[in-house]
PDB file of N, CA and C in Angstrom:
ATOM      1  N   UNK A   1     -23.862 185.094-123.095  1.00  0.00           N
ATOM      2  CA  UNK A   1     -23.160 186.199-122.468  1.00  0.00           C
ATOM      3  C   UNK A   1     -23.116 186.079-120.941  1.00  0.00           C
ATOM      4  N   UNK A   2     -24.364 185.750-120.139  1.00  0.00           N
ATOM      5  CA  UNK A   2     -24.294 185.447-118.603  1.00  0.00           C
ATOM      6  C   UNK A   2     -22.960 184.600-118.393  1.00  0.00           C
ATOM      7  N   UNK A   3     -23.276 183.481-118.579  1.00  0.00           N
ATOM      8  CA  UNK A   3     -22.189 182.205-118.702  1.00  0.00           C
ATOM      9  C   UNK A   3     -20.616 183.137-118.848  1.00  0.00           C
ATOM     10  N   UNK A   4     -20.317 183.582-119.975  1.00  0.00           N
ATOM     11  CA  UNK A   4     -19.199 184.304-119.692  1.00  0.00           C
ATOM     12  C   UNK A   4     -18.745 185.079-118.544  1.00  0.00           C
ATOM     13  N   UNK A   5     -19.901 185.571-118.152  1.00  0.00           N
ATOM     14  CA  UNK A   5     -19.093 186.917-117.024  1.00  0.00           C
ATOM     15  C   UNK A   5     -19.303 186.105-115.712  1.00  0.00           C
ATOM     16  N   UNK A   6     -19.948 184.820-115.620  1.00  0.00           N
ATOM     17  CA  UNK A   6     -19.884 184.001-114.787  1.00  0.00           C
ATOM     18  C   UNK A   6     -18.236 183.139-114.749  1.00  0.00           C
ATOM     19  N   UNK A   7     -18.179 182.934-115.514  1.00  0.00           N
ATOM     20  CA  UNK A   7     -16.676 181.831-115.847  1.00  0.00           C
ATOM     21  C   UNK A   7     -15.694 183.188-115.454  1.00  0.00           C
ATOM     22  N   UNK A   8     -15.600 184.498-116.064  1.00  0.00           N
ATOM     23  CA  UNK A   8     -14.686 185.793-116.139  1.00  0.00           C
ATOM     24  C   UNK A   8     -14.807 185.611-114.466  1.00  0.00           C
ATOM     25  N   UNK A   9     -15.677 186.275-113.659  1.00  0.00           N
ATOM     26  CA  UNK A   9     -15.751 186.598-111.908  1.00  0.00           C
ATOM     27  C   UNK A   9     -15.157 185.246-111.237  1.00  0.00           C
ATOM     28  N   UNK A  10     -15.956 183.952-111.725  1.00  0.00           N
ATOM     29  CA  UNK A  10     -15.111 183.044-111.049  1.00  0.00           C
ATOM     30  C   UNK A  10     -13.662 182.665-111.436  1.00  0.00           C
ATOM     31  N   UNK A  11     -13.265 183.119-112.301  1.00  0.00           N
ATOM     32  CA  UNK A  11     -11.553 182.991-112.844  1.00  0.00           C
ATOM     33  C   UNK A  11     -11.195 184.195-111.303  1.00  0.00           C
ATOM     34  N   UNK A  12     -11.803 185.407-111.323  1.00  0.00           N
ATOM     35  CA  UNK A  12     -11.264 186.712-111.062  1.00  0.00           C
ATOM     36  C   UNK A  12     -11.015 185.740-109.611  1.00  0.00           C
ATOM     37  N   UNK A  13     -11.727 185.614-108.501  1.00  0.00           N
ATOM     38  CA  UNK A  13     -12.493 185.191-107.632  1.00  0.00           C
ATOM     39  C   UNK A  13     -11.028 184.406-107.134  1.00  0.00           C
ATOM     40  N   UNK A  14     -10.887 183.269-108.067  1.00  0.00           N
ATOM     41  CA  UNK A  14     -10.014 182.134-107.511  1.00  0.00           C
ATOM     42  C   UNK A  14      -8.751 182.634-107.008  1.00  0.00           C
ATOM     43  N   UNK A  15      -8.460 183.451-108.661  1.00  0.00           N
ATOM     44  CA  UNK A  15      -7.443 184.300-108.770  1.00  0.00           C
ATOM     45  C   UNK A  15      -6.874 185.464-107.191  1.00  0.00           C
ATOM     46  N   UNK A  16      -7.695 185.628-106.653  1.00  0.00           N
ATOM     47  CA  UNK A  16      -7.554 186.711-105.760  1.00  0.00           C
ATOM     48  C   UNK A  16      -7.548 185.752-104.495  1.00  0.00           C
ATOM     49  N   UNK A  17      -8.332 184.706-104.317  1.00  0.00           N
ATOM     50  CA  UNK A  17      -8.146 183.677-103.173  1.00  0.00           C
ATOM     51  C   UNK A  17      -6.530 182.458-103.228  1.00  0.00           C
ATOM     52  N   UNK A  18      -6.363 182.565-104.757  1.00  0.00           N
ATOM     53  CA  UNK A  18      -4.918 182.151-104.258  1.00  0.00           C
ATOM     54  C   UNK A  18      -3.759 183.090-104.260  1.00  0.00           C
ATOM     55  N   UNK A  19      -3.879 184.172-103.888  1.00  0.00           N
ATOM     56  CA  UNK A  19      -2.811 185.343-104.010  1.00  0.00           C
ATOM     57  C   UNK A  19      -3.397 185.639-102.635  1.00  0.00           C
ATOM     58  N   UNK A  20      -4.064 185.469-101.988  1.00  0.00           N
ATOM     59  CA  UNK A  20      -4.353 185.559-100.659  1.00  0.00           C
ATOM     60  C   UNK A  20      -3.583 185.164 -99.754  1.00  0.00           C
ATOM     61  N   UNK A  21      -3.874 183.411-100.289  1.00  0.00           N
ATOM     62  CA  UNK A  21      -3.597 182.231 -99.479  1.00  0.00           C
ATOM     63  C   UNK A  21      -1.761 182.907 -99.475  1.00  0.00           C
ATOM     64  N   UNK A  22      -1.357 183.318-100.718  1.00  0.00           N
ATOM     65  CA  UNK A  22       0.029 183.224-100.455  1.00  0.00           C
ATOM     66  C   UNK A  22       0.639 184.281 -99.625  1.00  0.00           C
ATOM     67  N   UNK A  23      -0.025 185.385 -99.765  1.00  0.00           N
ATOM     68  CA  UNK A  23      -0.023 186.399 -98.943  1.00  0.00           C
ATOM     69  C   UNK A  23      -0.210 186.102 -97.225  1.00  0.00           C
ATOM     70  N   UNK A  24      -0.682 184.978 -96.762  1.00  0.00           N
ATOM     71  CA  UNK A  24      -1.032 184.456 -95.704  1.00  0.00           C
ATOM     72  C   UNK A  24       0.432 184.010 -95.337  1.00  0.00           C
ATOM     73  N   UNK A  25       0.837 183.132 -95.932  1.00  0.00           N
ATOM     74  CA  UNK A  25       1.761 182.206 -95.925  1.00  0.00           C
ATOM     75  C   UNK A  25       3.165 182.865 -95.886  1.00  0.00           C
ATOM     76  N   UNK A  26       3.102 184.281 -96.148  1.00  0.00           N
ATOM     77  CA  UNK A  26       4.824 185.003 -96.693  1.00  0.00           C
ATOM     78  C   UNK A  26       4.209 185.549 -95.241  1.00  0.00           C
ATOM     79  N   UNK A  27       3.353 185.804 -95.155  1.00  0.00           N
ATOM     80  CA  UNK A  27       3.302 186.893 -93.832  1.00  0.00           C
ATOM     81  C   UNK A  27       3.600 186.285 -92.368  1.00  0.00           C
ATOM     82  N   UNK A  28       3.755 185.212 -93.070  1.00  0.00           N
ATOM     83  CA  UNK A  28       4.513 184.265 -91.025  1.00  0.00           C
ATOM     84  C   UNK A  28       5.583 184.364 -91.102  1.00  0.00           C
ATOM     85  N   UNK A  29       6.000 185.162 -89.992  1.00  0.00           N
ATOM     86  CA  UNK A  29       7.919 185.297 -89.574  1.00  0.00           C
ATOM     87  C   UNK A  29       8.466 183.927 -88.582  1.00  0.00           C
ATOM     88  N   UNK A  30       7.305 183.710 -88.241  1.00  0.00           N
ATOM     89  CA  UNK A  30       7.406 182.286 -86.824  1.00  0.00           C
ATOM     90  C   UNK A  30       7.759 181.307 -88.182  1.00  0.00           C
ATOM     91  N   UNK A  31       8.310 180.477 -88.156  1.00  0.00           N
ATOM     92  CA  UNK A  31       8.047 179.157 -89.160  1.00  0.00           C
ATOM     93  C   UNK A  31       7.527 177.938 -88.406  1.00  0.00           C
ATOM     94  N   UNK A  32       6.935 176.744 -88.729  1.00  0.00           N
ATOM     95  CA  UNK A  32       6.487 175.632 -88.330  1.00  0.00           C
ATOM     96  C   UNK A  32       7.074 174.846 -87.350  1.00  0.00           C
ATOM     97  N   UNK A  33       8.579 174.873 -87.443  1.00  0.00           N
ATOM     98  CA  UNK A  33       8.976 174.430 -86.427  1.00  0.00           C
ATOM     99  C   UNK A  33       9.945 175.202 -85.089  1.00  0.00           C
ATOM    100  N   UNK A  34       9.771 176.520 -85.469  1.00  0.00           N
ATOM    101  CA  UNK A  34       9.870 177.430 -84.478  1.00  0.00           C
ATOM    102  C   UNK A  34       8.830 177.611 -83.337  1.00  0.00           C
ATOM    103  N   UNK A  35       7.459 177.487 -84.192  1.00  0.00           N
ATOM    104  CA  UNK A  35       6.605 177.779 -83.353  1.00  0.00           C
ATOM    105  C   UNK A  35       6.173 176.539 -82.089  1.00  0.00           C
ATOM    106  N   UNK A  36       6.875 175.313 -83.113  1.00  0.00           N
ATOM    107  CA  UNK A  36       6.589 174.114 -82.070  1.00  0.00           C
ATOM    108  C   UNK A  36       7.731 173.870 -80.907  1.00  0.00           C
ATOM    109  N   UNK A  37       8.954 174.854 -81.317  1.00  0.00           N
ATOM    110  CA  UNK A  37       9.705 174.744 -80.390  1.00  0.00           C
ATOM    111  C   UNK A  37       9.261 175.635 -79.133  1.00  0.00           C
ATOM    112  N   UNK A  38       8.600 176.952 -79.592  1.00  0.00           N
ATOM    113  CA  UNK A  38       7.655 177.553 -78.448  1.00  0.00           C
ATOM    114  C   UNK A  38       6.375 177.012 -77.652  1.00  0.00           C
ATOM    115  N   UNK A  39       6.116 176.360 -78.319  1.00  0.00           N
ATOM    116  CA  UNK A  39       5.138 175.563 -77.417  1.00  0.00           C
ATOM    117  C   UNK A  39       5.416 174.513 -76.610  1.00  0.00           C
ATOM    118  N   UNK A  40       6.529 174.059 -77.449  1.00  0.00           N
ATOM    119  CA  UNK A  40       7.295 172.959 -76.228  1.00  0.00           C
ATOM    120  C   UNK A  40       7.781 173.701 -75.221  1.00  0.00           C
ATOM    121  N   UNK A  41       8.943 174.803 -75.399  1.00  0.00           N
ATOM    122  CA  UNK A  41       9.043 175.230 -74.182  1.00  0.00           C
ATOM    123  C   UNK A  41       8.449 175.650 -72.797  1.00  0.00           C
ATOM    124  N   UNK A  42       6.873 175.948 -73.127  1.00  0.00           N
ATOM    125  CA  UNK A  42       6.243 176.909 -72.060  1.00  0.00           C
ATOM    126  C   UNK A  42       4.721 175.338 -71.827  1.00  0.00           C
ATOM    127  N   UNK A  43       5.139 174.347 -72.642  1.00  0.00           N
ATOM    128  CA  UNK A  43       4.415 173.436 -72.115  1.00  0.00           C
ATOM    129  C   UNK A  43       5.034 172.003 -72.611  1.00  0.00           C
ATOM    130  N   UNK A  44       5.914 171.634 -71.867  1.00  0.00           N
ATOM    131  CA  UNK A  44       6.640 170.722 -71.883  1.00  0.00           C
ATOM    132  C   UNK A  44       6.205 169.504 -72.532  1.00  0.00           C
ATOM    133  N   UNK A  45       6.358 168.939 -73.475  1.00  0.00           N
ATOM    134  CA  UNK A  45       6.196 166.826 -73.799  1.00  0.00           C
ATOM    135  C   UNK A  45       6.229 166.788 -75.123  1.00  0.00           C
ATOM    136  N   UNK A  46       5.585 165.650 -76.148  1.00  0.00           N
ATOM    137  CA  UNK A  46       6.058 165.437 -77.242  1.00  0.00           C
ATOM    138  C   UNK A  46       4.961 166.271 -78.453  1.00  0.00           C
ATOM    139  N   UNK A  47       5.615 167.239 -79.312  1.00  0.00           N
ATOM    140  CA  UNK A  47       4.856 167.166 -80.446  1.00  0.00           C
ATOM    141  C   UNK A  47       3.660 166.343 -81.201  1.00  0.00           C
ATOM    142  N   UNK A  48       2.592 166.535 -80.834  1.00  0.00           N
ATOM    143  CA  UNK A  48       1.627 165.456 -81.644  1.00  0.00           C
ATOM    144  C   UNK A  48       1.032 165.444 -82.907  1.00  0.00           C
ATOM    145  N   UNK A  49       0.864 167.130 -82.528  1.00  0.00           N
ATOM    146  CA  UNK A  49       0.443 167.763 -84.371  1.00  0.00           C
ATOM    147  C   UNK A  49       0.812 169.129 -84.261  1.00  0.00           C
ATOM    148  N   UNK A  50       1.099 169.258 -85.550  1.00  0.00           N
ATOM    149  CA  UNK A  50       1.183 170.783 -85.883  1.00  0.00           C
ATOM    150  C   UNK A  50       0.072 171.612 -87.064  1.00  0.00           C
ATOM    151  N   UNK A  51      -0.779 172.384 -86.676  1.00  0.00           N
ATOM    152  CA  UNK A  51      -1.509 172.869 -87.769  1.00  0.00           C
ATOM    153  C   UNK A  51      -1.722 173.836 -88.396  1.00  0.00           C
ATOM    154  N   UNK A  52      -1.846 174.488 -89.433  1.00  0.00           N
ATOM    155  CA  UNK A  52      -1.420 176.130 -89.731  1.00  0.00           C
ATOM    156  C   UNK A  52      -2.922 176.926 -89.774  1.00  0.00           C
ATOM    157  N   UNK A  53      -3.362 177.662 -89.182  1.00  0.00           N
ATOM    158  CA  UNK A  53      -4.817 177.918 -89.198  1.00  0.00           C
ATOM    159  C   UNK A  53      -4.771 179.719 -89.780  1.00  0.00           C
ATOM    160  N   UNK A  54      -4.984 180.057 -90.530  1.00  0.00           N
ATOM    161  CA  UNK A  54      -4.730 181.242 -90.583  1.00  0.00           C
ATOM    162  C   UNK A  54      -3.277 182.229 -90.386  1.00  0.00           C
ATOM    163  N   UNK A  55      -3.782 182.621 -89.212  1.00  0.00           N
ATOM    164  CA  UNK A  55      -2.389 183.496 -88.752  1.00  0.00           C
ATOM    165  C   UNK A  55      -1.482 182.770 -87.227  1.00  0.00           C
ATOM    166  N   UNK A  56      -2.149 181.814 -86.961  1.00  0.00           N
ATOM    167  CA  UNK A  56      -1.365 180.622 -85.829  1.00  0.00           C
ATOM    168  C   UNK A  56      -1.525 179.789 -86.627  1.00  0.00           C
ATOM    169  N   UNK A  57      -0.339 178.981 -85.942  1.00  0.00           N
ATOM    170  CA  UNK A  57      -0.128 177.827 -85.455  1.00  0.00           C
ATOM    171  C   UNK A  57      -1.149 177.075 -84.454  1.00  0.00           C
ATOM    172  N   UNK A  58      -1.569 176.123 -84.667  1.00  0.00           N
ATOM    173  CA  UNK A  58      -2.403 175.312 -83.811  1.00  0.00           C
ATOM    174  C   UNK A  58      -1.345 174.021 -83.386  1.00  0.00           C
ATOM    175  N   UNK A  59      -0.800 173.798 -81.931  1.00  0.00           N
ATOM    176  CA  UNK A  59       0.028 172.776 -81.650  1.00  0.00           C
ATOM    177  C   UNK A  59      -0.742 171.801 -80.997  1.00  0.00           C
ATOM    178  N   UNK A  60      -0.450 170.766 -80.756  1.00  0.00           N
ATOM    179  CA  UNK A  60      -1.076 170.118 -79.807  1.00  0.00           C
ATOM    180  C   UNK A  60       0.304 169.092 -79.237  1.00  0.00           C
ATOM    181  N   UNK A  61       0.528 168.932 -77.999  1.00  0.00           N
ATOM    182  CA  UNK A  61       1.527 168.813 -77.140  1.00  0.00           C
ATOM    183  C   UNK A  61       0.857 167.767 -76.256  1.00  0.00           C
ATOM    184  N   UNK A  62       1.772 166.064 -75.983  1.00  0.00           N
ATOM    185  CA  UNK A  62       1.116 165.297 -75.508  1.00  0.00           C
ATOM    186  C   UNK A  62       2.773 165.687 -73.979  1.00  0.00           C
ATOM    187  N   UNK A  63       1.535 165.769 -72.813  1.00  0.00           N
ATOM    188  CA  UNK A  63       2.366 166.251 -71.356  1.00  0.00           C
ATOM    189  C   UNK A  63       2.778 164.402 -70.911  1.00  0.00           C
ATOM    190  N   UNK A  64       3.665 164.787 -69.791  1.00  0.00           N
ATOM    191  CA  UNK A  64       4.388 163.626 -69.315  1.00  0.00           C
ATOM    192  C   UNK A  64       3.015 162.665 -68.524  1.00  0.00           C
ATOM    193  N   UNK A  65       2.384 163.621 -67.853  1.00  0.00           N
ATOM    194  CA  UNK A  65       0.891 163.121 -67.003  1.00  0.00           C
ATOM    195  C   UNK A  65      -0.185 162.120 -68.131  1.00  0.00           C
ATOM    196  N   UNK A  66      -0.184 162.625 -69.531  1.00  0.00           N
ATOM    197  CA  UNK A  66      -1.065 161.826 -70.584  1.00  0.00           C
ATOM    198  C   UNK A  66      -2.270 162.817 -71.483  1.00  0.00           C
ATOM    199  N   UNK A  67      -1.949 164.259 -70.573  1.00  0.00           N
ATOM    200  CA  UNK A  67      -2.898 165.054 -70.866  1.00  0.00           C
ATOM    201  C   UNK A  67      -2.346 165.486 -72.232  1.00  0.00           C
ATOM    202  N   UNK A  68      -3.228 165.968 -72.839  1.00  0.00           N
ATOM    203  CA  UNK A  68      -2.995 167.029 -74.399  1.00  0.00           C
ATOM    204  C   UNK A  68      -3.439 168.245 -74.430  1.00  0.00           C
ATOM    205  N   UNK A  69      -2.386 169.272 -74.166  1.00  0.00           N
ATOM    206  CA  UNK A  69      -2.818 170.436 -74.348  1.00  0.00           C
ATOM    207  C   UNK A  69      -2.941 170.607 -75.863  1.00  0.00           C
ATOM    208  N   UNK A  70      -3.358 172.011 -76.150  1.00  0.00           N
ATOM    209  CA  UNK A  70      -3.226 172.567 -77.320  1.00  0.00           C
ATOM    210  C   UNK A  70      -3.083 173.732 -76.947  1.00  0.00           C
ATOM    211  N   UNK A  71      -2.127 174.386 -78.038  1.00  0.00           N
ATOM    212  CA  UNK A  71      -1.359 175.744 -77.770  1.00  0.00           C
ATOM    213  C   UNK A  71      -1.395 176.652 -78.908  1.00  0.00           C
ATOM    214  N   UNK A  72      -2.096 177.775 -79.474  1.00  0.00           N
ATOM    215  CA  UNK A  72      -2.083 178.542 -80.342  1.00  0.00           C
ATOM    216  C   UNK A  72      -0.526 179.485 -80.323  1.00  0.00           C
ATOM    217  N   UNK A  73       0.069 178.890 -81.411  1.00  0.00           N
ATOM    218  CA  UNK A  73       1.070 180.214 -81.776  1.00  0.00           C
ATOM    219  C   UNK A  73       1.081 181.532 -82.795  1.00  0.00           C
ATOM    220  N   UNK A  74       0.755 182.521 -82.839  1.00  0.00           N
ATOM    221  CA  UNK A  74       1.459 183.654 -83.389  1.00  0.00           C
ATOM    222  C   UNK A  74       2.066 183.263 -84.612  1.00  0.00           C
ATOM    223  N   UNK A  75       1.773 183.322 -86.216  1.00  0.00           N
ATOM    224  CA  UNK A  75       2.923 183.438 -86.708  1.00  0.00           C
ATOM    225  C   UNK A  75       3.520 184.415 -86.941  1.00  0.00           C
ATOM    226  N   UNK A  76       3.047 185.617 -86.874  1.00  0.00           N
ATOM    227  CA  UNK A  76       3.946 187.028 -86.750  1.00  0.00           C
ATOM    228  C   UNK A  76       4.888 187.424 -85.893  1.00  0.00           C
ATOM    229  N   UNK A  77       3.812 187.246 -84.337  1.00  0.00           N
ATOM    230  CA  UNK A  77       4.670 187.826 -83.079  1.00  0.00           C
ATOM    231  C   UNK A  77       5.041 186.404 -82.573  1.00  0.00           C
ATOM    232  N   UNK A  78       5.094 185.413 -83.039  1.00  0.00           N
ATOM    233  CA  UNK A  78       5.342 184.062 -81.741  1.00  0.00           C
ATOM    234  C   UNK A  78       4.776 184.534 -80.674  1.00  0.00           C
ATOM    235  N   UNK A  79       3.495 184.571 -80.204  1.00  0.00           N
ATOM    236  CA  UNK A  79       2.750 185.121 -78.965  1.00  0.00           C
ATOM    237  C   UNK A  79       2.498 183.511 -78.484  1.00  0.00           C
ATOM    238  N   UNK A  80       2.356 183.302 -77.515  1.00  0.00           N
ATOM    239  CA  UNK A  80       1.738 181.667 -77.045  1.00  0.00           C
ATOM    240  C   UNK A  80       0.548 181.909 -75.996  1.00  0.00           C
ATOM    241  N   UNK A  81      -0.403 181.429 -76.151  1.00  0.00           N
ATOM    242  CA  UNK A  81      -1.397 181.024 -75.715  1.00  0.00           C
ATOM    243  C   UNK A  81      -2.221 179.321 -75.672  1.00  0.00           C
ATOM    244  N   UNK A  82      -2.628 179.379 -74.662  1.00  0.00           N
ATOM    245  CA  UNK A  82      -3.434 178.023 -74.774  1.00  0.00           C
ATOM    246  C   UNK A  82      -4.869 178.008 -75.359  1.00  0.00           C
ATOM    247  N   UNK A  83      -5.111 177.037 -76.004  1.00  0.00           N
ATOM    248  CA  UNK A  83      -6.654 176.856 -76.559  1.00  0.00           C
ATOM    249  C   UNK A  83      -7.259 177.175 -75.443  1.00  0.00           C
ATOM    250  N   UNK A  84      -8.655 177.788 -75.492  1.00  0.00           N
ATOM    251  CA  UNK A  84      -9.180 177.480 -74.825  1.00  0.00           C
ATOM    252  C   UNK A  84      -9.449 178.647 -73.466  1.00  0.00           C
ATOM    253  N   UNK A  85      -8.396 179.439 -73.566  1.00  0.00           N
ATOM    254  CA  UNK A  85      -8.083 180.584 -72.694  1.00  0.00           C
ATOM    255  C   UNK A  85      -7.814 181.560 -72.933  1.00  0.00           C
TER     256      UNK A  85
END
């Protein structure tokens, strides 16, 4: 009987962490490459990565100088910020 309501909670469990995840995912109005077009704009050079962390975007942007910023985007509001600040 343990074993059952163990297997039952972890079915429940998964169940509610992937209806999450999707709930995460419908709730970004920014899309992936919107948000990298905002980060290019307000910090100029080439796309290096794009990463989805929650509720940003994590960019990372290689500058003309050699430096790599990284730039958190918003996927709700497209807000831009830099890592780090």
């Amino acid at each position: 009987m343990p074993a059952f309501r163990i297997l039952v909670l972890s079915t429940l469990l998964l169940a509610c962490s992937i209806a999450q995840a999707r709930n995460d995912d419908a709730a970004k109005i920014v899309s992936r490459e919107q948000a990298a077009a905002l980060a290019q704009q307000h910090y100029p050079g080439k796309i290096v990565k794009v990463q989805v962390q929650q509720q940003y975007y994590r960019i990372r942007v290689l500058q003309a100088d050699g430096r790599v910023v990284t730039v958190l985007v918003d996927g709700q509001t497209g807000r831009i910020k830099r890592d780090g600040k």
